[in-house]
Protein backbone atom coordinates (compact mmCIF):
# COMPACT_ATOMS: atom_id res chain seq x y z
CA UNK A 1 27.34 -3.07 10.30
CA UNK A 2 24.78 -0.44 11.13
CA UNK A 3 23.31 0.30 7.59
CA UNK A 4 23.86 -3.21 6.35
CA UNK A 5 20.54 -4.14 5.99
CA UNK A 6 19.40 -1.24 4.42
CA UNK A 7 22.00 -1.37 2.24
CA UNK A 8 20.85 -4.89 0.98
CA UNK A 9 17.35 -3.86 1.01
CA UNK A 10 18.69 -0.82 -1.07
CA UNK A 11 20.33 -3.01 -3.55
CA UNK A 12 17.51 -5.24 -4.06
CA UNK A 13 15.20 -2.32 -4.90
CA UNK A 14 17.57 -0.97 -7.18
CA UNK A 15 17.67 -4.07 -9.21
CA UNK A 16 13.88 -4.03 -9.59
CA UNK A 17 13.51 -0.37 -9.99
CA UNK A 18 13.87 0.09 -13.41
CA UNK A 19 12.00 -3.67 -14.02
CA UNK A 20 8.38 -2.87 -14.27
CA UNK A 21 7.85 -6.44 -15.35
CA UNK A 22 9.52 -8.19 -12.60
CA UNK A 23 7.81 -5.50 -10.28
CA UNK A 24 4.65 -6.80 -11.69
CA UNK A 25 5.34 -10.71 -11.58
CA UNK A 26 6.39 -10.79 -7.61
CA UNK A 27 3.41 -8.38 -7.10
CA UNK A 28 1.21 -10.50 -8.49
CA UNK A 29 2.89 -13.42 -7.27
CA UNK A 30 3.20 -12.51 -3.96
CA UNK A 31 -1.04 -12.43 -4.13
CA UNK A 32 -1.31 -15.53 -5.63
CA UNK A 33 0.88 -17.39 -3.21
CA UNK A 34 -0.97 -15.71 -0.16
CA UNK A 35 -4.24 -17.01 -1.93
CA UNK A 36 -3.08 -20.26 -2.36
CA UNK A 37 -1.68 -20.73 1.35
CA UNK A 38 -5.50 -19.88 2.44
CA UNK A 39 -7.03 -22.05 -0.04
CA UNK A 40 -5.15 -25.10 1.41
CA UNK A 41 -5.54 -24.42 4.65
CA UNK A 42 -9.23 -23.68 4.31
CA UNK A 43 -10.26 -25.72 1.30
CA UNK A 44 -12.96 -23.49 -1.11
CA UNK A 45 -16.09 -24.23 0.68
CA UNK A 46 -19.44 -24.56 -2.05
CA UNK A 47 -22.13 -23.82 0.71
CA UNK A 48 -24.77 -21.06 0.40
CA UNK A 49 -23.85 -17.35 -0.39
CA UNK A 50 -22.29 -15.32 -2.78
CA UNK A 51 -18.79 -16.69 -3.79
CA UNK A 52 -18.24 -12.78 -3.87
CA UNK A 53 -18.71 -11.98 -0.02
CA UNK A 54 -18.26 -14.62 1.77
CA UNK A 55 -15.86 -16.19 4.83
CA UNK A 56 -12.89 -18.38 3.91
CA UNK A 57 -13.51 -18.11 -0.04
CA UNK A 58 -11.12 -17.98 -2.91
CA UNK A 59 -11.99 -13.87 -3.57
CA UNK A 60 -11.81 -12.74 -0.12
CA UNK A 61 -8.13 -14.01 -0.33
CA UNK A 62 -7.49 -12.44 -3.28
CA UNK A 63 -8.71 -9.13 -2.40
CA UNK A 64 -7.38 -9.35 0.63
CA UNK A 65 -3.47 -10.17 -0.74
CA UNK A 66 -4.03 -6.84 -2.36
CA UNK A 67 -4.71 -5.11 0.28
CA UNK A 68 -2.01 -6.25 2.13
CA UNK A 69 0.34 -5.99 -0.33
CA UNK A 70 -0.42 -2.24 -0.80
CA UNK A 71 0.27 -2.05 3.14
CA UNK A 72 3.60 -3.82 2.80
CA UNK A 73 5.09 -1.39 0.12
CA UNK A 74 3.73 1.89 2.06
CA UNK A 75 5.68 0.49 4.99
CA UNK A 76 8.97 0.13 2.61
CA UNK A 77 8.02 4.02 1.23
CA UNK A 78 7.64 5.31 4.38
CA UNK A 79 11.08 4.63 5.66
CA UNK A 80 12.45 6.68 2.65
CA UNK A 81 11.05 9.94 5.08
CA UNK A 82 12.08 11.97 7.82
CA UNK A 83 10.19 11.78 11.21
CA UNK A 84 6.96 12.68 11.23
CA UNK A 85 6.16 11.99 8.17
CA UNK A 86 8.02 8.12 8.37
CA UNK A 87 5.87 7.01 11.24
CA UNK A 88 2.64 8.72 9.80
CA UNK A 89 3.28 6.34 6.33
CA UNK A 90 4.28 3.05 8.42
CA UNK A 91 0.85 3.80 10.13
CA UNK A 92 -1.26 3.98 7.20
CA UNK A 93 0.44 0.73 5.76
CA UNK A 94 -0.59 -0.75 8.96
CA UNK A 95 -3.99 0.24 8.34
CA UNK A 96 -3.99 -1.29 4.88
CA UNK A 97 -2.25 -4.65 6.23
CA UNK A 98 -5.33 -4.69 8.92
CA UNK A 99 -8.13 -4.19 6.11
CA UNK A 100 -6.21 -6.62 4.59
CA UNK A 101 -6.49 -9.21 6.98
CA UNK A 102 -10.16 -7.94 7.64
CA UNK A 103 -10.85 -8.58 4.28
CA UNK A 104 -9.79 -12.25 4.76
CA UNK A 105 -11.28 -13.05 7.75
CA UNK A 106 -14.42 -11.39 8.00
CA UNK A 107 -13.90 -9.71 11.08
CA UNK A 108 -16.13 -6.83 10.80
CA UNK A 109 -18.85 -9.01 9.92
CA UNK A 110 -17.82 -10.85 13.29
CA UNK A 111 -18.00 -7.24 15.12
CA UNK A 112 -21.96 -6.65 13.91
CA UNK A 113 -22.80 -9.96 16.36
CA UNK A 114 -22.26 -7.06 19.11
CA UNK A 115 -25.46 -5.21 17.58
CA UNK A 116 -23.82 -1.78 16.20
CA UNK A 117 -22.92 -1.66 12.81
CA UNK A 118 -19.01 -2.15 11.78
CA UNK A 119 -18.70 1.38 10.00
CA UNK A 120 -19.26 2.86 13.76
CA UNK A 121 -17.17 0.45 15.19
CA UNK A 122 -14.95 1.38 12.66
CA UNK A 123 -15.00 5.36 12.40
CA UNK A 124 -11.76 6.33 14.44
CA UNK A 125 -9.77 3.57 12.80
CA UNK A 126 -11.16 5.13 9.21
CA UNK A 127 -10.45 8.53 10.50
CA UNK A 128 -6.53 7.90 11.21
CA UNK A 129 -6.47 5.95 7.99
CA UNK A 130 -7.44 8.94 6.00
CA UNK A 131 -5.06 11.17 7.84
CA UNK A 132 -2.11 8.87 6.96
CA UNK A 133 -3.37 8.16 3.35
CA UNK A 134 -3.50 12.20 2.71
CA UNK A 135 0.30 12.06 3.46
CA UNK A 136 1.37 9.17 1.53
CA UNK A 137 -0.85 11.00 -1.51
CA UNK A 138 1.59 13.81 -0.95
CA UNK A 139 5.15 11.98 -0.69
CA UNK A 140 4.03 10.69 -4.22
CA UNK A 141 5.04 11.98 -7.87
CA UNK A 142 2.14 13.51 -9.70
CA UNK A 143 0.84 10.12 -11.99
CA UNK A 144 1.31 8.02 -8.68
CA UNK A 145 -1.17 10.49 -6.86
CA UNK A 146 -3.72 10.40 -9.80
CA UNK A 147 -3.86 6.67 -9.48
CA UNK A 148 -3.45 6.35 -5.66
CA UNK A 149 -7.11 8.76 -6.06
CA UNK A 150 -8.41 6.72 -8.19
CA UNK A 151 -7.84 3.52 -5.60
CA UNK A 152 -9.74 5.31 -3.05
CA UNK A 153 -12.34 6.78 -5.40
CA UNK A 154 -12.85 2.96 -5.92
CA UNK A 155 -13.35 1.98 -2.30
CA UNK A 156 -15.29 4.95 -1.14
CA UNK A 157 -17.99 3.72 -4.33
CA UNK A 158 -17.81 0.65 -2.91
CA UNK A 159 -18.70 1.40 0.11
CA UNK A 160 -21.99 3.20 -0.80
CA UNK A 161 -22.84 0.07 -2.60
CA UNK A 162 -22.40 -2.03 0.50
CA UNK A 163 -24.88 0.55 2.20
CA UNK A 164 -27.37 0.10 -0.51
CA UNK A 165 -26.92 -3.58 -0.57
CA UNK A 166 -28.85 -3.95 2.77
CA UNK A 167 -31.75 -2.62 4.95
CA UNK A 168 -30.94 -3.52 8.17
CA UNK A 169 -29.66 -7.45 8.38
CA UNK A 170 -31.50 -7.94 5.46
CA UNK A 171 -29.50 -8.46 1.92
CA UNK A 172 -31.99 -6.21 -0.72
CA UNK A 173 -29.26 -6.07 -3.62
CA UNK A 174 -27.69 -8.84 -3.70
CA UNK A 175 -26.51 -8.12 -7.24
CA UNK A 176 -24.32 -4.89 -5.87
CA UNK A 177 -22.35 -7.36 -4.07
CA UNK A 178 -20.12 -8.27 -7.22
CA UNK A 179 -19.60 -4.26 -8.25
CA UNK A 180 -18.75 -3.84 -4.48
CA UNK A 181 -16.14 -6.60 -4.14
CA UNK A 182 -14.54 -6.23 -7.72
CA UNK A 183 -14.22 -2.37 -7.15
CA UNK A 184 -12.67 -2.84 -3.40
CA UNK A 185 -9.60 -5.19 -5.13
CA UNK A 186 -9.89 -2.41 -8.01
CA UNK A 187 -9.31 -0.31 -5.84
CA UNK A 188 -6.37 -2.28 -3.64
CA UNK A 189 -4.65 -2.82 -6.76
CA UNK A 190 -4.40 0.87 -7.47
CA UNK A 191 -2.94 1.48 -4.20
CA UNK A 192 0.04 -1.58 -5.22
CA UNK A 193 0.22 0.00 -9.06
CA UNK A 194 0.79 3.71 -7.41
CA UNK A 195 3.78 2.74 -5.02
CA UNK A 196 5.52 0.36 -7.46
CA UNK A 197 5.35 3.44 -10.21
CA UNK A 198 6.78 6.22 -7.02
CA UNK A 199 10.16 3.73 -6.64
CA UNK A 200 10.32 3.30 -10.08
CA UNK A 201 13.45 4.69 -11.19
CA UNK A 202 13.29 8.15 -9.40
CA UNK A 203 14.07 7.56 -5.63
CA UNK A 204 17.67 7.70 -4.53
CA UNK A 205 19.80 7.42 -0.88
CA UNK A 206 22.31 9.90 -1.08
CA UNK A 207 23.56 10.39 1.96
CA UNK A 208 24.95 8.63 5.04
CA UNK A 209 25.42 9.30 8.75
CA UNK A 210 29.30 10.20 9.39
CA UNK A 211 31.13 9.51 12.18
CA UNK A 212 30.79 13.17 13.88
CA UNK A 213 26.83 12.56 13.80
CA UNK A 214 26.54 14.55 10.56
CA UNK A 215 24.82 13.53 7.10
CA UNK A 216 27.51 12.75 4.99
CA UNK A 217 26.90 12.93 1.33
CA UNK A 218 28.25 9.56 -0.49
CA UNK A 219 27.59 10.38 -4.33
CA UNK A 220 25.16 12.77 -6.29
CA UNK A 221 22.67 10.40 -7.34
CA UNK A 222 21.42 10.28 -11.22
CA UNK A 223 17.85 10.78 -12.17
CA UNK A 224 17.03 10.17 -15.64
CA UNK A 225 16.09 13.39 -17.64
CA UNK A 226 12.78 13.95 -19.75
CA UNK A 227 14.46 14.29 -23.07
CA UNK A 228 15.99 10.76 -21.74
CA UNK A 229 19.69 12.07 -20.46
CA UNK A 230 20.67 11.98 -16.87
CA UNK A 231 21.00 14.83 -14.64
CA UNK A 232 22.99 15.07 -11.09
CA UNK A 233 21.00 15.61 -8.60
CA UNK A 234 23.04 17.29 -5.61
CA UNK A 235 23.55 15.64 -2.07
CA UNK A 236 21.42 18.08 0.15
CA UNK A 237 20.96 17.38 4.24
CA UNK A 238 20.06 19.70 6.69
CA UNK A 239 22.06 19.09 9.41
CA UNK A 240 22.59 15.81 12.53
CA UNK A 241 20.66 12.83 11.76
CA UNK A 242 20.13 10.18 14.17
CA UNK A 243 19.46 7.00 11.29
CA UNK A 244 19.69 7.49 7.67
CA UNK A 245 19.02 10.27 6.03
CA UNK A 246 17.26 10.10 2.75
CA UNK A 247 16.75 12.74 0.10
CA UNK A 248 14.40 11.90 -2.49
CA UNK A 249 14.75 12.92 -6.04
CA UNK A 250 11.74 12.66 -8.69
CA UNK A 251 12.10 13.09 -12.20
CA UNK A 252 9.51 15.17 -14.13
CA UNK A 253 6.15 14.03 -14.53
């Protein structure tokens, strides 16, 4: 069946979406288990260097899991959206997933060997990220957008810090590296809290694709009220669809 899948993705979201708790546990578990796959396949080496910022080490893992995470659940977001808007959100969880795996593997550092620093190298890549990032902070409810800031108020700080941290190849602050590390995962673990809290209980599918190529509605979805009621929310589309259509509902903030 066409929508099959989607409909089982739908139904496994919707028996997490009003479980912050088990949201939290496979969130967190998810990390772990990505950690602990790298641990055993790398052991925890106890040479020199700071266990903060360093290759194959237990932290780089764990920030890194975060990061990727954050990417994963942008990419199930995004396909709650209309084209352009759908492909600009899968992009910027792409992004996320690479910094992810960045994060893990050290490959910037890697890139510096060439001689030019890995922010050049980096620019465009940071330039489309931002692009895509200002969308998903608009597709979000008002708290989620507050805290989705707040992640990248985290990493742009951390950032400077890494600037400060050396002159050159030399390390000057070596100190700065734990503030920089702890405030990048702060910072990846905002972006995870902020899309967990957006499907939280106010996104519904309420419409299909019919067999004449138009959105047909299925049911008025139900989005719980303020005073803690429930409120219809009406089956709107806009005319032929060529996949799912989605309208998304949010309750007040």
């Amino acid at each position: 069946m066409r929508f099959g899948r989607f409909e089982r993705a739908e139904s496994l979201l919707g028996s997490l979406r009003d479980r912050p708790a088990a949201q939290a546990v496979l969130y967190l578990g998810a990390c772990g288990l990505i950690i602990a796959v790298h641990v055993v396949r790398y052991g925890m080496p106890t040479g020199p260097g700071s266990p903060w910022d360093g290759e194959y080490r237990t932290y780089a893992y764990f920030s890194g899991a975060f990061l990727g995470i954050a990417g994963v659940l942008t990419v199930l977001h995004g396909f709650l959206f209309d084209e352009p808007r759908r492909r600009l959100m899968l992009g910027f969880g792409a992004f996320l997933a690479f910094l992810g795996t960045d994060e893990m593997f050290v490959i910037h550092e890697r890139l510096e060997r060439t001689g030019i620093d890995w922010q050049i190298l980096y620019l465009p890549v940071f330039v489309l990220g931002a692009i895509g990032g200002l969308v998903v902070l608009r597709s979000l409810p008002v708290r989620s957008q507050v805290v989705m800031a707040l992640g990248g108020a985290c990493w742009a700080v951390s950032q400077v810090l890494e600037f400060l941290q050396w002159d050159g190849d030399t390390l000057v602050h070596p100190a700065l590296q734990i503030y920089e590390e702890v405030l990048e995962a702060l910072g990846s673990t905002l972006f995870g809290v902020a899309l967990l809290a957006a499907g939280s209980g106010t996104i519904r599918v309420i419409a299909r694709r019919g067999a004449d190529g138009m959105a047909t509605p299925v049911a008025a979805a139900t989005v719980p009220s303020p005073e803690g009621g429930s409120g219809a929310v009406a089956a709107r589309t806009t005319g032929p669809v060529t996949a799912t259509s989605f309208a998304v509902g949010r309750a007040a903030d």
